[in-house]
Protein backbone atom coordinates (compact mmCIF):
# COMPACT_ATOMS: atom_id res chain seq x y z
CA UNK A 1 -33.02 7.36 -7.81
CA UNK A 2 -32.27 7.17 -11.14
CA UNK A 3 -28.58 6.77 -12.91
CA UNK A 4 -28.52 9.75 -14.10
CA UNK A 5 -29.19 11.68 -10.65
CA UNK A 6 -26.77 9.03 -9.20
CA UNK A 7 -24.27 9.78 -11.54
CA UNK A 8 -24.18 13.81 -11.31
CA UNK A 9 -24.38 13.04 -7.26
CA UNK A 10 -21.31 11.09 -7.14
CA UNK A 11 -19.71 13.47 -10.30
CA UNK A 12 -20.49 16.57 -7.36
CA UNK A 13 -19.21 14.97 -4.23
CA UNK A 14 -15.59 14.12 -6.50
CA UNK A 15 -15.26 17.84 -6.96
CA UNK A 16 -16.27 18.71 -3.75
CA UNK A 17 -13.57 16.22 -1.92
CA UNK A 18 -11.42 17.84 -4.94
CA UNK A 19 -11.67 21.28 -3.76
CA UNK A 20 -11.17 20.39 -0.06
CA UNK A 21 -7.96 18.92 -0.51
CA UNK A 22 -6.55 21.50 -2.66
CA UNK A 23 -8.27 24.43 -0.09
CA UNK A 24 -7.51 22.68 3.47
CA UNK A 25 -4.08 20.80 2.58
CA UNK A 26 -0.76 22.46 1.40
CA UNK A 27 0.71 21.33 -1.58
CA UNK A 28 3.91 20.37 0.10
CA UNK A 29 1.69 18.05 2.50
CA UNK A 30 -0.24 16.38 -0.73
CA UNK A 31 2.79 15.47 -2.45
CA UNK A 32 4.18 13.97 1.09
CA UNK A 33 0.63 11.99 1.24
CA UNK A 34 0.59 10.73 -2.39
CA UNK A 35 4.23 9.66 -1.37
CA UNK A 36 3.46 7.77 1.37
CA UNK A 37 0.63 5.96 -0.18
CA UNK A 38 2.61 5.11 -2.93
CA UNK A 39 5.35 3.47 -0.25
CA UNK A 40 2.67 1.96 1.81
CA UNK A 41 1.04 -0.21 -2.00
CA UNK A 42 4.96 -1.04 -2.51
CA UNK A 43 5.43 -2.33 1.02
CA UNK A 44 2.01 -4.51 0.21
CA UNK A 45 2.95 -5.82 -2.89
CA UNK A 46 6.37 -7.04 -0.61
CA UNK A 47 3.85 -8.68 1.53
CA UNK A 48 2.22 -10.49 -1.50
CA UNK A 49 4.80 -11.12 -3.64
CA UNK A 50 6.42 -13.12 -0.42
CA UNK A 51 2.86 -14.79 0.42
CA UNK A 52 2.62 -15.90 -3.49
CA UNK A 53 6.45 -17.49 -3.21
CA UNK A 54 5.39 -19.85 0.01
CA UNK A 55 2.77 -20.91 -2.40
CA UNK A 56 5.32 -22.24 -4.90
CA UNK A 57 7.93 -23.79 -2.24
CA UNK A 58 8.18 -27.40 -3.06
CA UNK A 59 5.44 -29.81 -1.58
CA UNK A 60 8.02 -31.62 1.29
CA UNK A 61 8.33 -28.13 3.03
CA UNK A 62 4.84 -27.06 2.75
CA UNK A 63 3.38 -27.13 6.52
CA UNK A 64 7.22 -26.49 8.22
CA UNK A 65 7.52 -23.42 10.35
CA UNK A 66 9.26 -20.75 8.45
CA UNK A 67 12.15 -19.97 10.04
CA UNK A 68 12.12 -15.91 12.19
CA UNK A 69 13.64 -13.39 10.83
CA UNK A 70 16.88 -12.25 13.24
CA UNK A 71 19.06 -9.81 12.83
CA UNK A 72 22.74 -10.58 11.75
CA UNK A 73 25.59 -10.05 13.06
CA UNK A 74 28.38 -7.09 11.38
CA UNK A 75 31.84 -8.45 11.38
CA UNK A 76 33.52 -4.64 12.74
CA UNK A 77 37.44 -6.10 13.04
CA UNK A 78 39.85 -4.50 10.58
């Protein structure tokens, strides 16, 4: 196939997933999806940003066990 024909392929199944969405979905249910995703990329970059710290911990801790995560405990006396 040529470029061309590849390119006006691909350019025709966008508008076709295009007008899906906008037929099939509600508009309140997009804008809850978009959301989502967006929460889901900001929970990943969490995930990274913590992975890319351990990488900068000083050399003498490298190899240690991290310590688990617990919960803590809420002082409740007046």
């Amino acid at each position: 196939m040529r470029a061309d024909k590849v390119t006006r392929l691909l350019n025709s199944l966008s508008e076709v997933q295009e007008t899906l969405v906008a037929e099939f979905i509600p508009a309140g249910a997009r804008s809850h999806f978009l959301t989502s995703r967006g929460e889901a990329l900001l929970g990943l970059r969490s995930l990274l940003d913590a992975a890319i710290d351990r990488t900068k911990e000083p050399s003498g801790t490298a190899g240690k066990k991290t310590p688990s995560l617990s919960r803590g405990s809420i002082d409740i006396s007046d």
